[in-house]
N, C-alpha and C. Protein backbone atom coordinates (compact mmCIF):
# COMPACT_ATOMS: atom_id res chain seq x y z
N UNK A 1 -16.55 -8.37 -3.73
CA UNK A 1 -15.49 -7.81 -4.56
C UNK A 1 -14.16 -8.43 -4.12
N UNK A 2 -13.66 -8.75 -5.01
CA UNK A 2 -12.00 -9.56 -4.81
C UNK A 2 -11.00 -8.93 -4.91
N UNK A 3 -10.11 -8.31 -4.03
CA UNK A 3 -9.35 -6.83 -3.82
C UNK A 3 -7.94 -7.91 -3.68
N UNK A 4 -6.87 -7.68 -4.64
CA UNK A 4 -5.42 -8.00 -3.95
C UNK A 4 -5.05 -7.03 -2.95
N UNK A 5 -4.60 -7.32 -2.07
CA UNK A 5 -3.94 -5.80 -1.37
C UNK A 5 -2.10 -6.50 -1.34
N UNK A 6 -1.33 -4.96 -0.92
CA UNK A 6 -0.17 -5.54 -1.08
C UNK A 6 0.42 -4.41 0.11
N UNK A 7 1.57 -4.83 0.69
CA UNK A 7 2.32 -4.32 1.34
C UNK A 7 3.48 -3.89 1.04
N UNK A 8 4.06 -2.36 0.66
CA UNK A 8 5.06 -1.83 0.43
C UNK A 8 5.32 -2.04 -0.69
N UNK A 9 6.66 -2.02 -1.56
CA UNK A 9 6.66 -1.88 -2.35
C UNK A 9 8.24 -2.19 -3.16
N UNK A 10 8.55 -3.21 -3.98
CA UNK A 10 9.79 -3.87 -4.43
C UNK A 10 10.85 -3.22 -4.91
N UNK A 11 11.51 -2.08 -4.55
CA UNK A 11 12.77 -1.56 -5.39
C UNK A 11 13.49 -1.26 -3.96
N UNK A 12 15.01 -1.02 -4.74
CA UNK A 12 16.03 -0.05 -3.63
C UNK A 12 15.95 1.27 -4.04
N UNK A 13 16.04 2.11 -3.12
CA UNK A 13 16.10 3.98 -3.11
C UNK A 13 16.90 4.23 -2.46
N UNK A 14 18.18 5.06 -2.77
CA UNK A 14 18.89 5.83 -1.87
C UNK A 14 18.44 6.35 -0.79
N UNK A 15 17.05 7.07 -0.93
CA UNK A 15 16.53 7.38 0.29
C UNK A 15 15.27 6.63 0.69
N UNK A 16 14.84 6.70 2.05
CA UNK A 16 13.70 5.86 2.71
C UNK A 16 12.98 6.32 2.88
N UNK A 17 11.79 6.62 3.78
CA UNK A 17 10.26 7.65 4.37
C UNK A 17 10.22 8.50 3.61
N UNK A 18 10.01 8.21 1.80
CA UNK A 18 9.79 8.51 1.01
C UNK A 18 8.26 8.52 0.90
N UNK A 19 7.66 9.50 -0.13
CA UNK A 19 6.15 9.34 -0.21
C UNK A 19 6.15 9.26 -1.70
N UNK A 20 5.31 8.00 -1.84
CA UNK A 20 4.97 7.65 -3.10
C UNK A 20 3.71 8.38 -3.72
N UNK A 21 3.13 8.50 -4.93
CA UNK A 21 2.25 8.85 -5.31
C UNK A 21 0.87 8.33 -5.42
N UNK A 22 -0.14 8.07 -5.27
CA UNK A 22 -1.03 7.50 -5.31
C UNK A 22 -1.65 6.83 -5.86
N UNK A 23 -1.36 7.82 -7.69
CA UNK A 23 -1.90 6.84 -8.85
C UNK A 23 -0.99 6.25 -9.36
N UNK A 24 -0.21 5.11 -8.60
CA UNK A 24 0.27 3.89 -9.04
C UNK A 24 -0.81 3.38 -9.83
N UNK A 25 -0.03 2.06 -10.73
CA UNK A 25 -0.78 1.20 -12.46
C UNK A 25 -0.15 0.05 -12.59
N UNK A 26 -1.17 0.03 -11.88
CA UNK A 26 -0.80 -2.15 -12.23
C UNK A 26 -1.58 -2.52 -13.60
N UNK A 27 -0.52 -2.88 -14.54
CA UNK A 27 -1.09 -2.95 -15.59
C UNK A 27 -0.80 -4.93 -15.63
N UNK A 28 -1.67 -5.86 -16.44
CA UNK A 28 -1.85 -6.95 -15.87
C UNK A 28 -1.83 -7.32 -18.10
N UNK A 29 -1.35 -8.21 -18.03
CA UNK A 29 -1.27 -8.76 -19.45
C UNK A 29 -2.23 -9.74 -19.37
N UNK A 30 -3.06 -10.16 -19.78
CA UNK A 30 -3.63 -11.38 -19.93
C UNK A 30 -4.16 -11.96 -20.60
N UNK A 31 -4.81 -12.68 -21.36
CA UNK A 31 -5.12 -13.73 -22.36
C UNK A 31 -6.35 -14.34 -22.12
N UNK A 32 -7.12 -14.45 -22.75
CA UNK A 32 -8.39 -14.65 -23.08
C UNK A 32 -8.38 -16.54 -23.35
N UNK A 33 -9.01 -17.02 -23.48
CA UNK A 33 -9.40 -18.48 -23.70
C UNK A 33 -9.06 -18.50 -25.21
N UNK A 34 -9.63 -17.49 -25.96
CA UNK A 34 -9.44 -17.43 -27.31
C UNK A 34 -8.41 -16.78 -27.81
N UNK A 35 -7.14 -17.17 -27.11
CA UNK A 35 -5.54 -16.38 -26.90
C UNK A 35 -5.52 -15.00 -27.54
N UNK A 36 -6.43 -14.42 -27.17
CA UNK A 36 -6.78 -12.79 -27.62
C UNK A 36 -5.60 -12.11 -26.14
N UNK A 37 -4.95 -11.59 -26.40
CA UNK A 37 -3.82 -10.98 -25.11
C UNK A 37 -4.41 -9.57 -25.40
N UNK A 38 -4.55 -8.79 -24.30
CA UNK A 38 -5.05 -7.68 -23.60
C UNK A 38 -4.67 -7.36 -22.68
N UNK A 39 -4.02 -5.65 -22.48
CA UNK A 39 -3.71 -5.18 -21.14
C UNK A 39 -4.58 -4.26 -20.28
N UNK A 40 -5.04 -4.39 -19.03
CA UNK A 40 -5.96 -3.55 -18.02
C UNK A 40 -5.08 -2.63 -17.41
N UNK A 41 -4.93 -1.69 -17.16
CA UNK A 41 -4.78 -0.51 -16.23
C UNK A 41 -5.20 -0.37 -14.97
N UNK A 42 -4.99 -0.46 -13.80
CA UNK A 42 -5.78 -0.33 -12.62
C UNK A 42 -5.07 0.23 -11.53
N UNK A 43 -5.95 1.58 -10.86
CA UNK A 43 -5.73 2.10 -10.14
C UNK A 43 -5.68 1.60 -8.75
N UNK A 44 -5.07 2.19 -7.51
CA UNK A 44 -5.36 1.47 -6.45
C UNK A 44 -6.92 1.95 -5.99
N UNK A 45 -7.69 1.14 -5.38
CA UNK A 45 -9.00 0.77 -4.92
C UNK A 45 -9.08 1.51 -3.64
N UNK A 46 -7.52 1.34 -2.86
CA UNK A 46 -7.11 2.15 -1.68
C UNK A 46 -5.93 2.09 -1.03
N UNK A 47 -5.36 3.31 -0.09
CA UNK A 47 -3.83 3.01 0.07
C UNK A 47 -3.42 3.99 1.60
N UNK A 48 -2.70 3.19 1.83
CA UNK A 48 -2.97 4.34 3.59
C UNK A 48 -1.39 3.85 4.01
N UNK A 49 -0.87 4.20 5.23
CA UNK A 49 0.60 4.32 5.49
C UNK A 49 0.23 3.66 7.39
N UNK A 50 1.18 2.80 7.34
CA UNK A 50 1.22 2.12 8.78
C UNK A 50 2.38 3.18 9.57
N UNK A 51 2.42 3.94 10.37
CA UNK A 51 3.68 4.77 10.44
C UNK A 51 3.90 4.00 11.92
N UNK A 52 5.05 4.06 12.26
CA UNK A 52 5.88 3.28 13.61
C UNK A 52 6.07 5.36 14.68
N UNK A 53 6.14 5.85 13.68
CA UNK A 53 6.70 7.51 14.24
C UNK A 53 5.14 7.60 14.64
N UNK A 54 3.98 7.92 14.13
CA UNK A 54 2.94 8.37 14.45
C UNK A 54 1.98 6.64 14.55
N UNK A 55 2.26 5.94 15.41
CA UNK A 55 1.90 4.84 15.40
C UNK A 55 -0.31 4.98 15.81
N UNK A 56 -1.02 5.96 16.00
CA UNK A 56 -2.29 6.00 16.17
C UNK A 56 -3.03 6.97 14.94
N UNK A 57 -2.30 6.75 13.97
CA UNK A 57 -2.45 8.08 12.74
C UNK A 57 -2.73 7.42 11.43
N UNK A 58 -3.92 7.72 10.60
CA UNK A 58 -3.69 7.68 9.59
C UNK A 58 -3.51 8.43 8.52
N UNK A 59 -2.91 7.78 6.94
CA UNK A 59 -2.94 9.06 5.96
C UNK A 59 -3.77 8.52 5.21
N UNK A 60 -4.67 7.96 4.86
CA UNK A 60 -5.80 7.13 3.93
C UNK A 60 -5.94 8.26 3.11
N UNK A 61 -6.56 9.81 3.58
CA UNK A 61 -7.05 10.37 3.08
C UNK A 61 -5.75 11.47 1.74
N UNK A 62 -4.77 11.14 1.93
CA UNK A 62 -3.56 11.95 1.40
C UNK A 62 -3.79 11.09 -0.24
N UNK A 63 -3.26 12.47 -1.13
CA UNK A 63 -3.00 11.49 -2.68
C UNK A 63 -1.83 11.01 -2.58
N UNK A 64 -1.57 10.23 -1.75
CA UNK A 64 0.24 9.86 -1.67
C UNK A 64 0.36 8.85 -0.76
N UNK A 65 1.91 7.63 -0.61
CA UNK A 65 1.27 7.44 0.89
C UNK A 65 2.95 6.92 1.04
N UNK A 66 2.93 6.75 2.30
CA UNK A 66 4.48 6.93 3.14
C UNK A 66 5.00 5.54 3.17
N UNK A 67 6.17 5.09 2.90
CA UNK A 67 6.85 4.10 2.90
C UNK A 67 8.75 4.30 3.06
N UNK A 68 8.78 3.44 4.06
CA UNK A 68 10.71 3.23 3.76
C UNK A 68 11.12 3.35 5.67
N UNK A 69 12.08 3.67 5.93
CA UNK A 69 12.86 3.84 7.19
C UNK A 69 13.16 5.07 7.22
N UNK A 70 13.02 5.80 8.78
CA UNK A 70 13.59 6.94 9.01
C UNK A 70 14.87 7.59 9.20
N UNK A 71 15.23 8.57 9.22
CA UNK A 71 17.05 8.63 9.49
C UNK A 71 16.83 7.95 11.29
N UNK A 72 15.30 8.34 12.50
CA UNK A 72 15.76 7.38 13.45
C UNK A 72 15.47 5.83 13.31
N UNK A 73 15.18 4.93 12.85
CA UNK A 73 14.86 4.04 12.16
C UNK A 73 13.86 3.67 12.36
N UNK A 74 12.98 4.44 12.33
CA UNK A 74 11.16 4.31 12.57
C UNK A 74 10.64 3.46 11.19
N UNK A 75 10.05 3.07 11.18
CA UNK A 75 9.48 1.88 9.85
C UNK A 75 8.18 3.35 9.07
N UNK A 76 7.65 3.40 8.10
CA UNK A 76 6.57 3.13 8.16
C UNK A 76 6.30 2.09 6.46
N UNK A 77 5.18 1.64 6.49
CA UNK A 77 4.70 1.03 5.51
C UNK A 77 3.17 1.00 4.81
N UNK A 78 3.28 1.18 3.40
CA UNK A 78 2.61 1.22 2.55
C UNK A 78 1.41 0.52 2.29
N UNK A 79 0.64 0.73 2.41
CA UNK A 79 -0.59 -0.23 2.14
C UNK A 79 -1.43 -0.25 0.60
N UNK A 80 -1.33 -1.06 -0.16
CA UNK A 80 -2.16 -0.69 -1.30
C UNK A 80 -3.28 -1.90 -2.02
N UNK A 81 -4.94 -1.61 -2.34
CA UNK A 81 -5.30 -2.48 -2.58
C UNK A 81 -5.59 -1.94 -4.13
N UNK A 82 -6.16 -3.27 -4.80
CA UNK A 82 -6.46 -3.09 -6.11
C UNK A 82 -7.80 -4.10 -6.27
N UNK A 83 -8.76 -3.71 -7.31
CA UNK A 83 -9.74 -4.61 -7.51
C UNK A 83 -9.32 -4.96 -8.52
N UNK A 84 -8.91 -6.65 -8.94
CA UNK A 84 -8.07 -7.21 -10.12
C UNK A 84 -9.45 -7.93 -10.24
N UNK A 85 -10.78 -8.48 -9.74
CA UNK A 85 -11.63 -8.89 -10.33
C UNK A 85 -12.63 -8.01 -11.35
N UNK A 86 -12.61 -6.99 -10.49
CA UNK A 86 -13.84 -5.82 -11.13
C UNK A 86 -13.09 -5.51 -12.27
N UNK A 87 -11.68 -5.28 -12.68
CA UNK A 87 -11.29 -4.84 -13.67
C UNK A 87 -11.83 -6.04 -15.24
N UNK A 88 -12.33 -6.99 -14.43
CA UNK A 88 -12.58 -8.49 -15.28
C UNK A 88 -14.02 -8.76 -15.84
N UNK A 89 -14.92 -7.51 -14.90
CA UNK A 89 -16.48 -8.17 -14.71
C UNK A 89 -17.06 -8.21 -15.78
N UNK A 90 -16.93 -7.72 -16.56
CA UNK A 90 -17.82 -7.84 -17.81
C UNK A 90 -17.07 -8.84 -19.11
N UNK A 91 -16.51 -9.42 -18.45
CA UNK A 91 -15.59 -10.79 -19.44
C UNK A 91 -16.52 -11.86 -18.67
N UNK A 92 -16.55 -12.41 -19.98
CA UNK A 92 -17.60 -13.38 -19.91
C UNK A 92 -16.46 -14.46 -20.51
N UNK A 93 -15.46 -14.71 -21.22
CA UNK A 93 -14.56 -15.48 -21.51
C UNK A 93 -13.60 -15.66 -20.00
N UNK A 94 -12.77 -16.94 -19.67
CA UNK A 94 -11.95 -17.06 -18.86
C UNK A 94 -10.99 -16.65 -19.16
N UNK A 95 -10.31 -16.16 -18.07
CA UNK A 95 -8.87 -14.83 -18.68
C UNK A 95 -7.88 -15.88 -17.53
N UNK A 96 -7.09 -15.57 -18.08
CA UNK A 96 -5.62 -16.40 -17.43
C UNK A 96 -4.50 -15.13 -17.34
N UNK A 97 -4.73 -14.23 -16.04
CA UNK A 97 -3.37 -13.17 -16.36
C UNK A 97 -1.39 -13.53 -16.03
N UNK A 98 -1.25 -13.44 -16.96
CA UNK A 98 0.40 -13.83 -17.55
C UNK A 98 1.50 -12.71 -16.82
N UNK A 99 1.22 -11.42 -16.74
CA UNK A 99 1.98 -10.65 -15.97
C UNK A 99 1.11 -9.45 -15.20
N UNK A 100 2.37 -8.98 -14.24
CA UNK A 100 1.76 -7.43 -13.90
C UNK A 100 2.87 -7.05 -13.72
N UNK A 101 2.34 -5.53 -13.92
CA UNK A 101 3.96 -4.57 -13.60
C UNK A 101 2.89 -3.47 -12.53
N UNK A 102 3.88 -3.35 -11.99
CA UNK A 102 3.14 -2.13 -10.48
C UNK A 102 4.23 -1.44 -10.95
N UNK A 103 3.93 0.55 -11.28
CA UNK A 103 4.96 1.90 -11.19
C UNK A 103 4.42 2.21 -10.43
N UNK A 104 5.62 3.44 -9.46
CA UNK A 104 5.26 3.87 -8.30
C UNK A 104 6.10 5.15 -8.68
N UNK A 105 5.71 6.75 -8.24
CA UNK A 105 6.40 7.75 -8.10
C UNK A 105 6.94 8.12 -7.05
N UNK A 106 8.26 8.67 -7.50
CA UNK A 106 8.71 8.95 -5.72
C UNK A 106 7.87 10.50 -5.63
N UNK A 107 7.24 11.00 -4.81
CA UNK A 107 6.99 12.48 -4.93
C UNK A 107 7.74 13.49 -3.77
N UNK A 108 8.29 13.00 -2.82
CA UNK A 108 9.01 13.57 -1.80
C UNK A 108 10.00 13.16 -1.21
N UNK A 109 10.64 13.32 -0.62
CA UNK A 109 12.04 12.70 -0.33
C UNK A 109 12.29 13.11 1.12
N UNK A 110 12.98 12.68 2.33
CA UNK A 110 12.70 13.17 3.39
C UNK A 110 14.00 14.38 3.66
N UNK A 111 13.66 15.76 4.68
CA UNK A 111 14.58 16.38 4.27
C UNK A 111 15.84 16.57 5.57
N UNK A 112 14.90 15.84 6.66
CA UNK A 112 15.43 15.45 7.35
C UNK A 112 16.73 14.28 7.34
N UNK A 113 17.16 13.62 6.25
CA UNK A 113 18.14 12.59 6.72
C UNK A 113 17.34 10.93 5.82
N UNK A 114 17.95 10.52 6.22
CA UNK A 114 17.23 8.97 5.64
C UNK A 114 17.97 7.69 6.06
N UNK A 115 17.27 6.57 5.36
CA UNK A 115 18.26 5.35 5.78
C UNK A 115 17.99 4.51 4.47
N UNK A 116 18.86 4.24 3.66
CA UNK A 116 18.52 3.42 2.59
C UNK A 116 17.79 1.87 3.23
N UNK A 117 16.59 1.93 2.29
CA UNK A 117 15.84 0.50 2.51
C UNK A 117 15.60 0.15 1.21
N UNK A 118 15.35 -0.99 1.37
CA UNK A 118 14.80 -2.21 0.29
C UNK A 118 13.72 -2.33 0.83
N UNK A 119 12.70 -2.24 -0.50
CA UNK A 119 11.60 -1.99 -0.64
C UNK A 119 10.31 -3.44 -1.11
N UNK A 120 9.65 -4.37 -0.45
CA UNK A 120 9.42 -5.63 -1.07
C UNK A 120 7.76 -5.50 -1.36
N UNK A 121 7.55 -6.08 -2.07
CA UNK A 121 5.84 -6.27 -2.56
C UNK A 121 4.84 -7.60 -1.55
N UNK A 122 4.22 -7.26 -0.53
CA UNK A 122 4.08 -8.76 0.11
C UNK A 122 2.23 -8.39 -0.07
N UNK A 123 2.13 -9.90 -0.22
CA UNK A 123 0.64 -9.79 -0.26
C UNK A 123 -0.23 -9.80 1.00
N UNK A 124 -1.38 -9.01 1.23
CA UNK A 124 -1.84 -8.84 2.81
C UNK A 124 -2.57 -9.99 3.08
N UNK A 125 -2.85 -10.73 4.18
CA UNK A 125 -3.16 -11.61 4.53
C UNK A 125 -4.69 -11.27 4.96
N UNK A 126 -4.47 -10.07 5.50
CA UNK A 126 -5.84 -9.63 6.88
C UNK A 126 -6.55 -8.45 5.74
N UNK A 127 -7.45 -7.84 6.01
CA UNK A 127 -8.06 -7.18 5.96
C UNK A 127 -7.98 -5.86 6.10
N UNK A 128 -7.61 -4.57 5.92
CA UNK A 128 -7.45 -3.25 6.39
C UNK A 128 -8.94 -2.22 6.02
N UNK A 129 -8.40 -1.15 6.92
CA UNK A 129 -9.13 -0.13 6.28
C UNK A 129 -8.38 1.48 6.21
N UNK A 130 -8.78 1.71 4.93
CA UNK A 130 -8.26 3.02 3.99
C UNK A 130 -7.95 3.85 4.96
N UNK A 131 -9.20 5.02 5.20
CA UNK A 131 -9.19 5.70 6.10
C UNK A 131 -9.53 7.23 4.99
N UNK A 132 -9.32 8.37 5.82
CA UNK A 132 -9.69 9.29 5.01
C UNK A 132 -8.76 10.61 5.70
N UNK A 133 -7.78 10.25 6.72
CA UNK A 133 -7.39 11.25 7.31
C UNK A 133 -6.10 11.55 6.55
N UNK A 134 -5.72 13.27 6.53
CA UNK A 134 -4.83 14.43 6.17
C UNK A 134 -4.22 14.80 7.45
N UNK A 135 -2.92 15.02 7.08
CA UNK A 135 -2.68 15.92 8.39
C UNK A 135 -2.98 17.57 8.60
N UNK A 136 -3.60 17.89 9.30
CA UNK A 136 -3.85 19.12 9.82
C UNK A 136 -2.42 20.37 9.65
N UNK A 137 -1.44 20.22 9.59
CA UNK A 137 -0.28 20.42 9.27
C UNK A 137 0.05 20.45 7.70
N UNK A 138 -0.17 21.46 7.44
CA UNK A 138 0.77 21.43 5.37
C UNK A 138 1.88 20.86 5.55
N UNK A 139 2.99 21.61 6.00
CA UNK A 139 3.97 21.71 6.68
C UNK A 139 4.69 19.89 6.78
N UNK A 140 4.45 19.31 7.45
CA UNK A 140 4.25 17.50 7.39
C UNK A 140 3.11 16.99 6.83
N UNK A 141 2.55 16.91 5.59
CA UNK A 141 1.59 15.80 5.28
C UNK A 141 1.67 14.54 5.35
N UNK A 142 2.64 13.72 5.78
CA UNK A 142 2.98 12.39 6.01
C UNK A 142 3.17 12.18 7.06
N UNK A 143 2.31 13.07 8.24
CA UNK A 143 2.06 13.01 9.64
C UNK A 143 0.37 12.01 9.99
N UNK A 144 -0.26 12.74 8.36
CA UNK A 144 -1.87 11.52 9.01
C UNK A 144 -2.19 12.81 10.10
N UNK A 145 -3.23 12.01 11.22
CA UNK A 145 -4.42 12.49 12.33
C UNK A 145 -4.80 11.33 12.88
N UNK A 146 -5.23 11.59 14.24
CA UNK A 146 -5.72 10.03 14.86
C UNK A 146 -6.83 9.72 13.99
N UNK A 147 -6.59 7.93 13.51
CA UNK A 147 -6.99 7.26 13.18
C UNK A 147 -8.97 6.94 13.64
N UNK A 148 -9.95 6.69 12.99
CA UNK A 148 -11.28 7.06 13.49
C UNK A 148 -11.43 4.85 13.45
N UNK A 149 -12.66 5.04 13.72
CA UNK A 149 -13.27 3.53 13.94
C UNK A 149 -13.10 3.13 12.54
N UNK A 150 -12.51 1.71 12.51
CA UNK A 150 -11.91 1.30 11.39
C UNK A 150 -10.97 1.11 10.48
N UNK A 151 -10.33 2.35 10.50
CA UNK A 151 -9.19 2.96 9.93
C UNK A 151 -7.85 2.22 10.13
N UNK A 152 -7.28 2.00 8.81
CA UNK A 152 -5.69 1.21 9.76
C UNK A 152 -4.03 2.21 10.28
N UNK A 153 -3.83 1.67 11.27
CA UNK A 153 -3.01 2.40 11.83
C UNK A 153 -1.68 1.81 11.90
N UNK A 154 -0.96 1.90 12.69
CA UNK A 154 0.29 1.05 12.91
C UNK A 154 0.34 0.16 14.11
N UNK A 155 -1.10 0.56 14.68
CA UNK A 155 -1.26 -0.53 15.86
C UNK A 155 -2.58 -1.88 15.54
N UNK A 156 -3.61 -0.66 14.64
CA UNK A 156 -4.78 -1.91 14.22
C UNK A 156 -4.90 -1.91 13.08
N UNK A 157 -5.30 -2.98 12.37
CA UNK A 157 -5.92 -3.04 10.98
C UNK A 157 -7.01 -1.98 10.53
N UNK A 158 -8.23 -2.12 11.49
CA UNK A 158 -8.94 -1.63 11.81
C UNK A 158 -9.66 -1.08 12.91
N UNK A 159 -8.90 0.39 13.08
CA UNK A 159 -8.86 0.81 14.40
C UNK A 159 -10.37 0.27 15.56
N UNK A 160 -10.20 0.08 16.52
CA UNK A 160 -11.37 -0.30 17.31
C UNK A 160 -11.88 -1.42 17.24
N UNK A 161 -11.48 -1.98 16.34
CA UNK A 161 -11.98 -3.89 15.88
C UNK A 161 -11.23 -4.59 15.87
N UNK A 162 -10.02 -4.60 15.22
CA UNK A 162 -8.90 -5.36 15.05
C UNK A 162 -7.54 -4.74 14.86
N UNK A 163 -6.81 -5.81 15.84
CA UNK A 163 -5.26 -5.11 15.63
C UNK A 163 -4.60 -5.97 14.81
N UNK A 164 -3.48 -4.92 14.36
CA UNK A 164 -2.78 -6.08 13.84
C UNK A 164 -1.67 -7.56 14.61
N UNK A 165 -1.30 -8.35 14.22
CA UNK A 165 -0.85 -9.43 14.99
C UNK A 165 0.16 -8.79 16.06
N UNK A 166 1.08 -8.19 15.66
CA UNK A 166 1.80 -7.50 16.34
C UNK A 166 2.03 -5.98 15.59
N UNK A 167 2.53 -4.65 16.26
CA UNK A 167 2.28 -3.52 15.50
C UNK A 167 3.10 -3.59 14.70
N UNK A 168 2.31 -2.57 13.51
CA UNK A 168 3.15 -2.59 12.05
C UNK A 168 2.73 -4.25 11.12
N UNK A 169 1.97 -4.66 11.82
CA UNK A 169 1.59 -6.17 11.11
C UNK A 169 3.03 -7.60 11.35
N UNK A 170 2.36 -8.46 11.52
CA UNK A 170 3.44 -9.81 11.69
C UNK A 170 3.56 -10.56 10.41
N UNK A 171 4.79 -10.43 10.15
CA UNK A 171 5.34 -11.89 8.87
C UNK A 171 4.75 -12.70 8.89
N UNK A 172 4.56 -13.04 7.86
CA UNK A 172 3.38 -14.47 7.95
C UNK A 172 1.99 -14.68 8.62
N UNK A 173 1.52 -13.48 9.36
CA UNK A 173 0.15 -14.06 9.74
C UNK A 173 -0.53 -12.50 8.99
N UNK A 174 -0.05 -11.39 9.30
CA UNK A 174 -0.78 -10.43 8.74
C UNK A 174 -0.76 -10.08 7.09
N UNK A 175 1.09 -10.44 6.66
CA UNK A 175 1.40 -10.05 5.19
C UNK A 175 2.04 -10.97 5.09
N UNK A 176 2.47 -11.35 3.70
CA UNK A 176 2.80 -12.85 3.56
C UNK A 176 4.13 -12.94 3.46
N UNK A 177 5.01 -13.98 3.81
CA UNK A 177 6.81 -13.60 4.21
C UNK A 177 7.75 -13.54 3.18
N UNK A 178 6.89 -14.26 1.88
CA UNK A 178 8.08 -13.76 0.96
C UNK A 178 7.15 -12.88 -0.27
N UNK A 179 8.25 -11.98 -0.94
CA UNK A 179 7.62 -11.12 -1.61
C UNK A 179 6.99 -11.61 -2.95
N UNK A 180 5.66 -10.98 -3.12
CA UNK A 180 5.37 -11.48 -4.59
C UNK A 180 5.90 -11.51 -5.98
């Protein structure tokens, strides 16, 4: 299966360690061989939060997931994949896609304070994994739970197997340096 994944996410927000919504829609324009143009809908495949504050935690399992700077300037970042082939499999014509648009909801806002960030779309280089953890806490749901075998965190891709290049992932070797 051929998964884009992407890192964070391209706009400015007044506020930062914002939590986005989950069912983001990458909708993809594309064109058929027989210039038939058609648009796909596609959900993310999977989406989890690298946090720098809870750096051994994931939120895989949350309908939402955490992105931006803290009021102390803790990072965290967004992880999101999509299957842009499977959305294709039953085309038997060659498709050439012409655009995509990614929406994202803000659903929370932090109430603690913030730090305005700019927000960029980078494509993942490495490999992650989702994860399935909530925080135990209503109270903070954008706290996550330690991270299980596999799972990506803010220290590994996949906890117990692989870290990332450096934590929170490295420019250019983990996510790619300029935005898509």
């Amino acid at each position: 299966m051929k998964r884009l994944e992407f890192l964070n996410v391209r706009a400015l927000f007044p506020k930062a360690a914002l939590c986005f919504a989950c069912f983001l829609r990458v909708t993809l324009a594309a064109r058929a061989q027989d210039n038939e143009i058609f648009e796909v809908t596609l959900r993310p495949t999977g989406d989890t939060s690298l946090m720098q504050t809870y750096p051994a935690n994931n939120i895989g399992g949350q309908p939402f997931f955490v992105a931006g700077t803290t009021q102390n300037k803790n990072l965290s970042r967004g992880l999101l994949a999509f299957d842009v082939a499977g959305a294709f499999a039953n085309e038997t014509r060659p498709i050439v896609i012409r655009s995509a648009t990614l929406k994202v909801e803000v659903v929370h806002q932090p109430a603690d304070g913030f730090e305005p960030t700019l927000f960029t779309l980078n494509r993942m280089l490495k490999a992650w994994g989702e994860g399935d953890k909530v925080s135990p806490e209503p109270r903070y749901p954008g706290t996550g739970a330690p991270a299980s075998a596999g799972e990506a965190n803010w220290i590994s891709r996949q906890n117990g197997a692989a870290k990332w290049s450096s934590p929170g992932g490295a420019i250019g070797v983990d996510f790619a340096a300029s935005p898509s």
